[in-house]
Structure formats: C-alpha cells, structure tokens
Protein backbone atom coordinates (compact mmCIF):
# COMPACT_ATOMS: atom_id res chain seq x y z
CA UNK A 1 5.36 -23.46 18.87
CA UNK A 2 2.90 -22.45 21.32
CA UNK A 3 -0.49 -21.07 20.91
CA UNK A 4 0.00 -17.56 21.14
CA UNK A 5 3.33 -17.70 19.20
CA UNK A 6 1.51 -19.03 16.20
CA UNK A 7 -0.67 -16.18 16.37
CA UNK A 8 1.89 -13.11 16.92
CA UNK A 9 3.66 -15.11 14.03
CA UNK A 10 0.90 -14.95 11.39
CA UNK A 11 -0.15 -11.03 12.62
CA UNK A 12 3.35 -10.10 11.81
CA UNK A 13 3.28 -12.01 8.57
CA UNK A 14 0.05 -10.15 7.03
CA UNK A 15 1.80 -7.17 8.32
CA UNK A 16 4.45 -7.08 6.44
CA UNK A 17 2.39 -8.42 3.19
CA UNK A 18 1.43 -5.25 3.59
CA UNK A 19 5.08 -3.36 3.10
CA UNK A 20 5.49 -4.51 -1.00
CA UNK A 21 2.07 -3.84 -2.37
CA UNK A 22 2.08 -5.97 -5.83
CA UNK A 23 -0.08 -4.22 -8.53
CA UNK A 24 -3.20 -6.75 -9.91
CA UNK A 25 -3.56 -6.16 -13.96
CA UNK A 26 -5.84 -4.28 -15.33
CA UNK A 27 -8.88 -7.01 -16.14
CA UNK A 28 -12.20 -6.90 -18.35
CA UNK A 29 -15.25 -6.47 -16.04
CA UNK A 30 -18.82 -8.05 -16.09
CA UNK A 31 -20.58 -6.56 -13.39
CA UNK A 32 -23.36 -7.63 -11.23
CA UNK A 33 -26.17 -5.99 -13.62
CA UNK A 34 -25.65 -7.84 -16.45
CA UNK A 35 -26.79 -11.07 -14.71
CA UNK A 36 -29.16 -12.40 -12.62
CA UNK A 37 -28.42 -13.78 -8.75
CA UNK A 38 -31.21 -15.39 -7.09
CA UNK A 39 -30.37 -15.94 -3.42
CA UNK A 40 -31.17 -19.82 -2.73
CA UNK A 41 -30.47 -19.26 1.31
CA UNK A 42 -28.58 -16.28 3.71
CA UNK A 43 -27.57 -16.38 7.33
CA UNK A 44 -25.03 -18.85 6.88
CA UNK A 45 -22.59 -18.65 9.82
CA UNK A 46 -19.14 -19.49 8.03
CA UNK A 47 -20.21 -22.04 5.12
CA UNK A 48 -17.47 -23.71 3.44
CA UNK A 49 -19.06 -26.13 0.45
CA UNK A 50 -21.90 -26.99 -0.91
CA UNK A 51 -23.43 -29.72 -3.10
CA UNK A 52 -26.38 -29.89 -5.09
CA UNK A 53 -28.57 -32.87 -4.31
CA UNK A 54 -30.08 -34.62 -7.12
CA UNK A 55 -33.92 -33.66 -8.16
CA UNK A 56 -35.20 -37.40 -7.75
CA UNK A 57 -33.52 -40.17 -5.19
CA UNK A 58 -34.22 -43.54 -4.33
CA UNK A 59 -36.92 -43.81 -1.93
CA UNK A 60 -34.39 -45.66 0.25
CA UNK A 61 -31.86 -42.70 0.03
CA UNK A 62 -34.90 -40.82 1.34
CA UNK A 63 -33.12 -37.20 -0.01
CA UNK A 64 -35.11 -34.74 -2.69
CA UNK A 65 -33.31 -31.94 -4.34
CA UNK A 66 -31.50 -29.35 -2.56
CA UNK A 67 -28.30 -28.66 -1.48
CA UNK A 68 -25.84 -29.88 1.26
CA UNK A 69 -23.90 -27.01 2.95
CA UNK A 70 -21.25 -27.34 5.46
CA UNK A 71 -20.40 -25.35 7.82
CA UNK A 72 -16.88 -24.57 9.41
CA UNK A 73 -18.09 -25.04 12.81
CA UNK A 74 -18.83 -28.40 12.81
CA UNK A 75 -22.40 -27.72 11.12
CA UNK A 76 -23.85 -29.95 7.94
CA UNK A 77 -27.33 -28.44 6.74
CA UNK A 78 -30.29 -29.64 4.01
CA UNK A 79 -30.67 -26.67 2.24
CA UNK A 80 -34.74 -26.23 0.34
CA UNK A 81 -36.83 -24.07 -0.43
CA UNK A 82 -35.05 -21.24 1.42
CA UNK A 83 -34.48 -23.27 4.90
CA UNK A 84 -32.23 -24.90 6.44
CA UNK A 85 -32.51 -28.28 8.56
CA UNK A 86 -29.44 -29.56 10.61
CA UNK A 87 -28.42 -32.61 9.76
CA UNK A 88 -27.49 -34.86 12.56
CA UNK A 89 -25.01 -37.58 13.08
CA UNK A 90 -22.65 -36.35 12.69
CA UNK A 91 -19.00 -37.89 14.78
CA UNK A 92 -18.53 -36.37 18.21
CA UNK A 93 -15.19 -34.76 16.67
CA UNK A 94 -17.16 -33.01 14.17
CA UNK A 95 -20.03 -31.40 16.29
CA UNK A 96 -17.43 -30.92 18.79
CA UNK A 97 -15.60 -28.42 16.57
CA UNK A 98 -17.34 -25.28 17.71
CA UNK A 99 -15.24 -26.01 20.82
CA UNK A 100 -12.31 -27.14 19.49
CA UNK A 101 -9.41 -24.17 19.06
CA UNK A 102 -8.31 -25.82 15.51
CA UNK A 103 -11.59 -24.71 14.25
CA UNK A 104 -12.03 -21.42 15.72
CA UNK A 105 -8.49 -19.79 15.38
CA UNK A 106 -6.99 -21.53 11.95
CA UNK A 107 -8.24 -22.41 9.07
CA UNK A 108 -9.38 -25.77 9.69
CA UNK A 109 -12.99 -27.02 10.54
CA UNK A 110 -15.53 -29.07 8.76
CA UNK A 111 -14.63 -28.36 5.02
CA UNK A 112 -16.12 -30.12 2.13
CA UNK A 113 -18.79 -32.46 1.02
CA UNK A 114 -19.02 -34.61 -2.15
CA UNK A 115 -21.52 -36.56 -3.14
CA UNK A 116 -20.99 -40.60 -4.04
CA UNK A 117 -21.90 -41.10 -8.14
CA UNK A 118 -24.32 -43.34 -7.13
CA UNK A 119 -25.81 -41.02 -4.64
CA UNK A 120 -29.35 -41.42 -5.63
CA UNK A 121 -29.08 -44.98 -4.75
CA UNK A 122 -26.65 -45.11 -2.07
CA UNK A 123 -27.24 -42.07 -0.19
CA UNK A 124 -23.40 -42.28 0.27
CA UNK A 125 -21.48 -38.72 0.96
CA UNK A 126 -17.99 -37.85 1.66
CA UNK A 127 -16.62 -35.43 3.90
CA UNK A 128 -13.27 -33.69 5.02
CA UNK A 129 -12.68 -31.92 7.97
CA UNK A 130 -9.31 -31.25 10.37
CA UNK A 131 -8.82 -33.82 13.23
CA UNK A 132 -6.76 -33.40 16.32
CA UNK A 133 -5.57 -30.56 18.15
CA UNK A 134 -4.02 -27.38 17.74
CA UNK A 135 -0.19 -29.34 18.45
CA UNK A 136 -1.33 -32.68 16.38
CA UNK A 137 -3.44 -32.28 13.38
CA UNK A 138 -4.30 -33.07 9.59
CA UNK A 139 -6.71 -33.56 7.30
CA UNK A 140 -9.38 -36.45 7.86
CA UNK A 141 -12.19 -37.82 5.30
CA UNK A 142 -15.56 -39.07 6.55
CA UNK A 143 -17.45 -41.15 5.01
CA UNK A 144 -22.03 -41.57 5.74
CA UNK A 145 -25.31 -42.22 4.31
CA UNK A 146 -27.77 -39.79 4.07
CA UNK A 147 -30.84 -40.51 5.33
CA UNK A 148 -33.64 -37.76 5.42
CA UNK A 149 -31.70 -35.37 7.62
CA UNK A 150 -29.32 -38.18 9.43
CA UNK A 151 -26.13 -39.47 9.07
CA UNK A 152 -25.84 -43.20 9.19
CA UNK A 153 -22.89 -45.28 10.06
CA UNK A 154 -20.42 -41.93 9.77
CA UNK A 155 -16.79 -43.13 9.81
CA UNK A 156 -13.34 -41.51 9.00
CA UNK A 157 -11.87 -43.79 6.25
CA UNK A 158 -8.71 -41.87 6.20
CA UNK A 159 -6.41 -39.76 7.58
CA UNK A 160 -3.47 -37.87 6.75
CA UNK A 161 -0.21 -37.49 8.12
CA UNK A 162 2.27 -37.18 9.44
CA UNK A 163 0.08 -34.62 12.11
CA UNK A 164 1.25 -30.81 11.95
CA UNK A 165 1.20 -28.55 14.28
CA UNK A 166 -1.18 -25.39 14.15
CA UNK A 167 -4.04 -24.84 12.12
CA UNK A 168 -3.33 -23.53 8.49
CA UNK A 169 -3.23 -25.02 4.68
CA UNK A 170 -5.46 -28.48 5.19
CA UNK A 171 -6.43 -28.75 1.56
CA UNK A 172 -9.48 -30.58 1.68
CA UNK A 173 -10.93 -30.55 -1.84
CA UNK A 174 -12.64 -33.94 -3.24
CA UNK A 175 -14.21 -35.27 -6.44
CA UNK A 176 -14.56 -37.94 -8.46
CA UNK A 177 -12.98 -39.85 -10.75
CA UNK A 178 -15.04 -41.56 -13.86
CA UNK A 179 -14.17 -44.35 -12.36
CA UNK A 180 -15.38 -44.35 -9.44
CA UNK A 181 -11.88 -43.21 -7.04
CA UNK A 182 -11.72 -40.05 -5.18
CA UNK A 183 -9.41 -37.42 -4.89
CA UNK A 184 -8.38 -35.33 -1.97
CA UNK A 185 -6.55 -32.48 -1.58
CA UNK A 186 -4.21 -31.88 1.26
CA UNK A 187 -2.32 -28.54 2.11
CA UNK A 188 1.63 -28.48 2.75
CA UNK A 189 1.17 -27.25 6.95
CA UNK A 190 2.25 -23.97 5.79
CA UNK A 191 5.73 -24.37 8.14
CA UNK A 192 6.65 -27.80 6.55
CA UNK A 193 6.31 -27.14 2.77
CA UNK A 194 9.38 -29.42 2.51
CA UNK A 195 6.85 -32.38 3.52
CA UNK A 196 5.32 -31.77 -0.53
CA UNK A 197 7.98 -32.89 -2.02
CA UNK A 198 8.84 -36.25 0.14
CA UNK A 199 6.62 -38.90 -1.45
CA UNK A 200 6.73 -40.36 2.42
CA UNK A 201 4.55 -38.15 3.57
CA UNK A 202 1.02 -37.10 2.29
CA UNK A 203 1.03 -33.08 3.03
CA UNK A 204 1.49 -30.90 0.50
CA UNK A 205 -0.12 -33.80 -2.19
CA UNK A 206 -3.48 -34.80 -3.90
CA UNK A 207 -4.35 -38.64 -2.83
CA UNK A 208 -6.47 -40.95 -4.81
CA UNK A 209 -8.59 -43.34 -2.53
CA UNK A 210 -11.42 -45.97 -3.02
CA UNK A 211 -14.70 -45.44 -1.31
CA UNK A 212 -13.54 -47.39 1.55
CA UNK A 213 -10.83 -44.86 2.24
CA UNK A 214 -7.78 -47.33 1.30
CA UNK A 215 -5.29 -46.38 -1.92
CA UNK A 216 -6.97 -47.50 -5.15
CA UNK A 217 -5.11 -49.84 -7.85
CA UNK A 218 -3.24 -47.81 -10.39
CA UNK A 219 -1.55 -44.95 -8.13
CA UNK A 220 1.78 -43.47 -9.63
CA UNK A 221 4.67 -45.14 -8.32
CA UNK A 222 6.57 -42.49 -6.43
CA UNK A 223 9.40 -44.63 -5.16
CA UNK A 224 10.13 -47.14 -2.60
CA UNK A 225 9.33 -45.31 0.57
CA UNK A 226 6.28 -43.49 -1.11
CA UNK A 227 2.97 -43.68 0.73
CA UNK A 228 0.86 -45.73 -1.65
CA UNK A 229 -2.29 -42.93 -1.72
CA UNK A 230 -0.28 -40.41 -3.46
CA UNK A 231 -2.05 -39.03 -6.76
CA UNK A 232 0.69 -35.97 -7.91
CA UNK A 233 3.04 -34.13 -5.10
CA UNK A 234 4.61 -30.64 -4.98
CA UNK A 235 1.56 -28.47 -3.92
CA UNK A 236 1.05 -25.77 -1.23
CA UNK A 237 -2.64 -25.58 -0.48
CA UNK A 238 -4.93 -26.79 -3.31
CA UNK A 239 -8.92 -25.18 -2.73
CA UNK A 240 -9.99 -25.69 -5.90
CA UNK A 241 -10.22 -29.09 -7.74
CA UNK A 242 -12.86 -30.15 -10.79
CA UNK A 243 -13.17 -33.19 -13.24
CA UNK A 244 -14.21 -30.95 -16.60
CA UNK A 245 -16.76 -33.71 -17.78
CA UNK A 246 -16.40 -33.58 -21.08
CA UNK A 247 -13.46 -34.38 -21.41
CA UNK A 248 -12.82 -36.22 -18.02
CA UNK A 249 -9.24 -33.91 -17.72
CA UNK A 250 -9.03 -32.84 -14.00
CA UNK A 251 -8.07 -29.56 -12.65
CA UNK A 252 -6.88 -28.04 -9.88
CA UNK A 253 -5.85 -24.26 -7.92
CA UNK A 254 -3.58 -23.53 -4.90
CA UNK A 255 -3.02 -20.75 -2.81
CA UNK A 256 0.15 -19.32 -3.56
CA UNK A 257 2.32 -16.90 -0.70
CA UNK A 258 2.33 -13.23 -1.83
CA UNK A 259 1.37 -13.92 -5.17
CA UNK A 260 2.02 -17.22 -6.70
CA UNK A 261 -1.44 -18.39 -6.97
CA UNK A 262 -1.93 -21.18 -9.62
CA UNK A 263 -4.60 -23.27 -11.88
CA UNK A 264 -3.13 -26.59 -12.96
CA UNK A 265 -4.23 -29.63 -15.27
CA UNK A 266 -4.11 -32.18 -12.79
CA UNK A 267 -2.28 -35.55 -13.92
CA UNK A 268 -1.50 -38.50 -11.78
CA UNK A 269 2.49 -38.94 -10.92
CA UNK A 270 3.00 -35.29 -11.48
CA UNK A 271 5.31 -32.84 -9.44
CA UNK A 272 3.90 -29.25 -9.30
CA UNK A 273 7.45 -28.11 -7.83
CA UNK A 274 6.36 -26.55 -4.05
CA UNK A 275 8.54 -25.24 -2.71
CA UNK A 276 11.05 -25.67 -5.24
CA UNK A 277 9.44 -23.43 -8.39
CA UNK A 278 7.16 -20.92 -7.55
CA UNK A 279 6.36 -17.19 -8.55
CA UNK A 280 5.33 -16.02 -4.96
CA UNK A 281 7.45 -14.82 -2.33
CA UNK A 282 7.17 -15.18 0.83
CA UNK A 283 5.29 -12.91 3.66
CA UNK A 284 8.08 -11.27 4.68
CA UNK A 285 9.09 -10.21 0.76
CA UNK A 286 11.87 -12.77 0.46
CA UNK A 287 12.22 -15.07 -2.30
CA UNK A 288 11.26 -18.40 -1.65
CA UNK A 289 12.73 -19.90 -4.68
CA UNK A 290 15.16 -18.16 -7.52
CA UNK A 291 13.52 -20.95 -9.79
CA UNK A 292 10.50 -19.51 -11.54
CA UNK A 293 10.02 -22.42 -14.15
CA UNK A 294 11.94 -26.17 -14.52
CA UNK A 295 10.94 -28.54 -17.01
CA UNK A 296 11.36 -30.71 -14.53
CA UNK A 297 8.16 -30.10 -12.79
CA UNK A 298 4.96 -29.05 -13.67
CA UNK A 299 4.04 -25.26 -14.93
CA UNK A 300 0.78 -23.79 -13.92
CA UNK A 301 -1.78 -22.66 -16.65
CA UNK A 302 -2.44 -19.25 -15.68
CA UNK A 303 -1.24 -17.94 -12.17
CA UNK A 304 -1.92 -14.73 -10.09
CA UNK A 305 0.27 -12.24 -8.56
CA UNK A 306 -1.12 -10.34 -6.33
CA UNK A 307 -2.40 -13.69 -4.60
CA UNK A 308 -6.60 -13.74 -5.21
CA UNK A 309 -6.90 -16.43 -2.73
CA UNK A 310 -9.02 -18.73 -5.06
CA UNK A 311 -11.51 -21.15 -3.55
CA UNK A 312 -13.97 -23.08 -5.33
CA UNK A 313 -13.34 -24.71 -8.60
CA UNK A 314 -15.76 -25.32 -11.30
CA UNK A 315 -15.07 -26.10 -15.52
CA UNK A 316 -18.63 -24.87 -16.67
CA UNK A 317 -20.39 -26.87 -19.27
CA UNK A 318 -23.81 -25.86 -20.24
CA UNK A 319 -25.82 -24.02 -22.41
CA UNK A 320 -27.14 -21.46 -20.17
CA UNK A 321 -23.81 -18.70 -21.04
CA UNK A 322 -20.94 -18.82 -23.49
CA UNK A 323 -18.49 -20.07 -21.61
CA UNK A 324 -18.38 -23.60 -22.86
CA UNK A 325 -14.86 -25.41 -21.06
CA UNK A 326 -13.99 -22.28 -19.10
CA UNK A 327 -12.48 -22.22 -15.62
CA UNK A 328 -14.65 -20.84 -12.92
CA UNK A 329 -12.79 -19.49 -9.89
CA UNK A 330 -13.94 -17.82 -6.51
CA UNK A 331 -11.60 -15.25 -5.04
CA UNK A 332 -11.35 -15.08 -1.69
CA UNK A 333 -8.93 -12.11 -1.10
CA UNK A 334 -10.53 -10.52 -4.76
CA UNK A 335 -14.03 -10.72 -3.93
CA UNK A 336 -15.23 -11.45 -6.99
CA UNK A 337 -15.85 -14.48 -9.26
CA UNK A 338 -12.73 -15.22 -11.90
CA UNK A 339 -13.81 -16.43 -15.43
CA UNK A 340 -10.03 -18.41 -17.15
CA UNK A 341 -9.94 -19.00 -21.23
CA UNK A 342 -7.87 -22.03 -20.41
CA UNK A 343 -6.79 -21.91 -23.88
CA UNK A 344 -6.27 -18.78 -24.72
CA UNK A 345 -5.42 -17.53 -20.34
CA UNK A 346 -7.89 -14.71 -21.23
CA UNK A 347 -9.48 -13.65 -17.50
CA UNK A 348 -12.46 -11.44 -16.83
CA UNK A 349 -13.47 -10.82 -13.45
CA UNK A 350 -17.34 -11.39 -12.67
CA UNK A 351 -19.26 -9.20 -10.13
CA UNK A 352 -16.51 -7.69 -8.67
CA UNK A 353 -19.17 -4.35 -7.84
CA UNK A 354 -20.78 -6.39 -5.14
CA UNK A 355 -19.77 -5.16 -1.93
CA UNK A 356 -20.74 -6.01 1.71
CA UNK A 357 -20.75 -3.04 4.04
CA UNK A 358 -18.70 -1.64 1.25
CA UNK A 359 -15.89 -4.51 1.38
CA UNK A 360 -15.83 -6.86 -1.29
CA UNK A 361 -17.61 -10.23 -0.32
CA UNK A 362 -15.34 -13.60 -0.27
CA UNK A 363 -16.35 -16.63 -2.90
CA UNK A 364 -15.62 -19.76 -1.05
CA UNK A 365 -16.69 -22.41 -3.32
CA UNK A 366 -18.41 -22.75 -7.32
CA UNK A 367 -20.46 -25.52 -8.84
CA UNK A 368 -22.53 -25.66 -12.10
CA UNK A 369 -25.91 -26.96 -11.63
CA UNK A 370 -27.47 -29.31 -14.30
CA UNK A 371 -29.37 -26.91 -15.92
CA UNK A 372 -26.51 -24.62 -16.09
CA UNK A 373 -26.82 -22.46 -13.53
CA UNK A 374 -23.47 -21.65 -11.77
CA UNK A 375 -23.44 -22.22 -8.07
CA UNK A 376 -22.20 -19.60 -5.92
CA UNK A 377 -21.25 -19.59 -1.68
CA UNK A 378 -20.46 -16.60 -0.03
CA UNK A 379 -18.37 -16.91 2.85
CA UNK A 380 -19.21 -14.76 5.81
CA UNK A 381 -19.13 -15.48 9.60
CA UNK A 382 -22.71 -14.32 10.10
CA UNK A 383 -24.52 -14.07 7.25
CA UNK A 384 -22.48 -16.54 4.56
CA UNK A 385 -25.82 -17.14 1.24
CA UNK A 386 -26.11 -19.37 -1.44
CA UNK A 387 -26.46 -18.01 -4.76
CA UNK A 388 -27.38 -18.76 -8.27
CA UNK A 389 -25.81 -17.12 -11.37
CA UNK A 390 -28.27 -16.94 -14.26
CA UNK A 391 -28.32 -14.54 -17.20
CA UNK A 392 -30.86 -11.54 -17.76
C-alpha cells in the first residue's frame, strides 16, 4: 500500500462513519463551573503524556518537581512554574521525527513517558515512541536518565514486531507493576487485527518487560510458538492503562471501530477477543464480528457506542473529590472528561461545556497528582495546556 493509497483509504473510511450516525445516551453532566482548572502550561504543539515529577529528588537525579511532557513531534519538555525547557538527548530517531512522515501523517510519534519507581534515586524514565518508516514500523520503548534537562545513556530496550506498514493503532501506554515490571501497550496495525490473536506476534497485545527491556519471569504461557513478552492478547488499540493502587488491580481502555470502545480489568494470560468479539462495526457499517460476547474471552466493564475515542487512563484515589476507586477517562472524539462507577457502570461526563473556537477540546491523557488533584492534557496542534482539576 502506497503512501497516498493509505490516505484516500482512511478519508473514505471517516466518510462513510459518517453515513450511520449512532446516537450517544443521554449522560449526567458536571460542567466546567462547578470546579476549578488552573492552567499549569499552554502552547503545547501536539502533547501526548505527561508525568508528574516528584517534589524532592536525589541530588544526583538533579530533577525538582514538575512535570515531563512529550510531545508528538519528537519533543520531551521540563514543565515549572509555567515554562517549558527542552530536554535534550534525546536518540537521533526521536528528534528526527518532525521529519519523519510516520510522525506527521499517522498517528505515531513520540508517545508516552513513565517514570522508574525509584525515580528520585535513579533518575530512570521510560519512553515509547514509533520507529521505522511509513512501509516498516512498530512500537519502540526507550529507556534514559534524567539529568537536569538531559538525557543520559538513552537506549531502545525493545521493540515490537513483526513491523507494519502505515502509521495507525501503536498502543504505547506504560506503567508499573508493584513489582517493579512494566507494561506496554501495543495497537493491532489497524489492517492486521488478526496479528492480536496469534501469540507469535506482539501487535494487538499488552507486554510485560523488566527495566532492561527483556521479558520478565512469570509471563503467561501462551503456547509453544508464543513470544515470551506477552502479558494478555486480543486488543485493538489500548490508550489508556492504570495500576488502581489500592488495590494493585490494573486497568486498561481501547479504541474500538464505530463504537466498540472498551474499559477492561487487566489480568495477565487473558484474551480480550479482537477481532473475534466486539460491539463495533467497522468504518464502512459492516459487522466485524456476529459475536458480541463468548465466555471464552474476556468482557469489557463498561463500553461505548458511539466510539469516545478514550485516551488517558487514571483510577483516582484521594481525598480531594468523592470519587474514591473511580475510572477517569479522556475523550478524544467526546471532548470531555468521562467519570466510570466501575461497580455500579454509572458514567457522568465532566466539562463537556468547554469548547475551543466552539469545538469541543480533545483529552489526551489523565493522572492524579499526590495531593489529589487530577491531571489533565489537552491535545491541540498549536496550543495543546496542562491542566489541573480541583474543586471550588
């Protein structure tokens, strides 16, 4: 598939999204005004994650508090006090990604950064991106110490494949493990969603990896020609993954196609079912699957149809609002922040009345600070901000 066939291809696809409107539910509402959003930063172009340093590091570490912001483009910043200072250090195929047509017509980039759980001594963070080239490509994981506003010793520890072709669904997502592993996210390729259910191959999967990159003891068996960093198989594009931390349980969301957008409990040597079960259809308005549920595999917690596009995963714990053990979602497509009752699947949809240049603006990714702030980064090409929810 060439270039420009990739793009008539997806044009025609959001076209005809457009043909069978689905109808979104009718949701509660908790506008803007009843909270308070402080504006940490703005005149982000095209942020993707951020990370909240710690308020005290090692004097070796040589980082205060903060944040860490990525950028799409190939762009890490230090984010205080309402400036931003590029870090540098970065490899050549990272900084080289403002030139590099992965980046600038798919969906791939410089994605997301994770701090190491010894940070504060180590100064060690982690950090995905998409290697290769618009015919060869995957997800990749970096990992550097921070020092001041440099990179030290930056090398990709792993890389998934086999490469795809074109530049959607990379996945992308890490965090930790209590004990000390890491997860990562990978995205099916879009046009080889068969890959997530062949334990050969890592797309369409979540991979658990040591620090050094390399598969860590304990990983599910999946069978005798598995790859040995698989985690749980069967997804389409997971965005969203958290580690609820009082309870240790992980979660995880994935895009869906039209609709079919899910939040999952995450549990190693599952099978969340892509392509096989699914409650989406595909672009065109065809069924992808007649198989809505199977026993067999994995059912989601709560799901969306229309698709909201969620990004940015967070399980909120703190005493600042009532919404102890809640799921906190960004919506990309929704504009607006989704707040999930994971026990009861009760949603409300949080400041869905802020508009930019009266369109809805896109939530990319959620945290929750220490003191219980929640996190918030606006995705924009120009003018992305960083934002903290508070109450009145």
């Amino acid at each position: 598939m060439t270039r420009t066939t990739a793009l008539l291809c997806a044009a025609a696809l959001l076209l005809t999204a457009c043909l069978e409107p689905q109808t979104a539910p009718e949701l509660p509402q908790e506008p803007s005004s009843q909270f308070r959003l402080d504006t940490v930063i703005d005149g982000l172009p095209s942020p993707w994650a951020a990370a909240a340093l710690p308020a005290e590091a090692d004097a070796d570490a040589d980082a205060g508090a903060g944040y860490l912001v990525t950028g799409k483009f190939g762009k890490l910043w230090i984010v205080r006090d309402g400036t931003r200072t590029e870090v540098t250090g970065l490899p050549s195929e990272i900084t080289a990604l403002a030139d590099n047509r992965i980046a600038t017509e798919g969906q791939g980039g410089l994605l997301d950064v994770a701090l190491a759980p010894d940070f504060a001594q180590s100064g060690e963070i982690f950090l995905s991106y998409s290697y290769g080239d618009w015919d060869a490509n995957g997800t990749g994981l970096i990992r550097a110490t921070l020092s001041g506003a440099t990179l030290r010793d930056a090398q990709t520890i792993f890389r998934a494949g086999p490469a795809k072709e074109a530049g959607s669904h990379y996945g992308g997502k890490i965090v930790f493990l209590r004990d000390g592993t890491l997860l990562l996210s990978l995205g099916d390729a879009f046009a080889m969603r068969e890959e997530a259910q062949k334990p050969s191959s890592h797309l369409g999967s979540v991979v658990r990896l040591t620090r050094d990159g390399s598969a860590a003891a304990g990983n599910p068996d999946f069978g005798q020609d598995a790859v040995p960093e698989l985690y749980s198989i069967g997804h389409r594009n997971v965005q969203g993954l958290a580690v609820d931390s009082a309870t240790g349980q992980v979660w995880e969301h994935e895009h869906g196609p039209r609709g079919g957008d899910e939040l999952n409990r995450l549990d190693a040597g599952a099978n969340y079912g892509w392509p096989i079960v699914t409650r989406g259809v595909d672009y065109q308005g065809a069924r992808i699957s007649p198989i809505e549920d199977d026993p067999r595999y994995e059912s989601p917690v709560h799901g969306w149809v229309p698709s909201i596009a969620p990004s940015g995963l967070a399980i909120y714990r703190g005493d600042l609002f009532a919404w102890d053990g809640q799921a906190l979602i960004g919506g990309l497509a929704s504009g607006d922040l989704r707040r999930v009752d994971i026990q009861t699947g009760s949603e409300v949809r949080v400041l869905s009345d802020l508009k930019k240049d009266g369109d809805a603006f896109r939530v990319r990714d959620v945290d929750v600070e220490p003191d219980g702030a929640v996190l918030l980064l606006i995705e924009d090409s120009e003018n992305g901000r960083l934002l903290r929810l508070l109450p009145r």
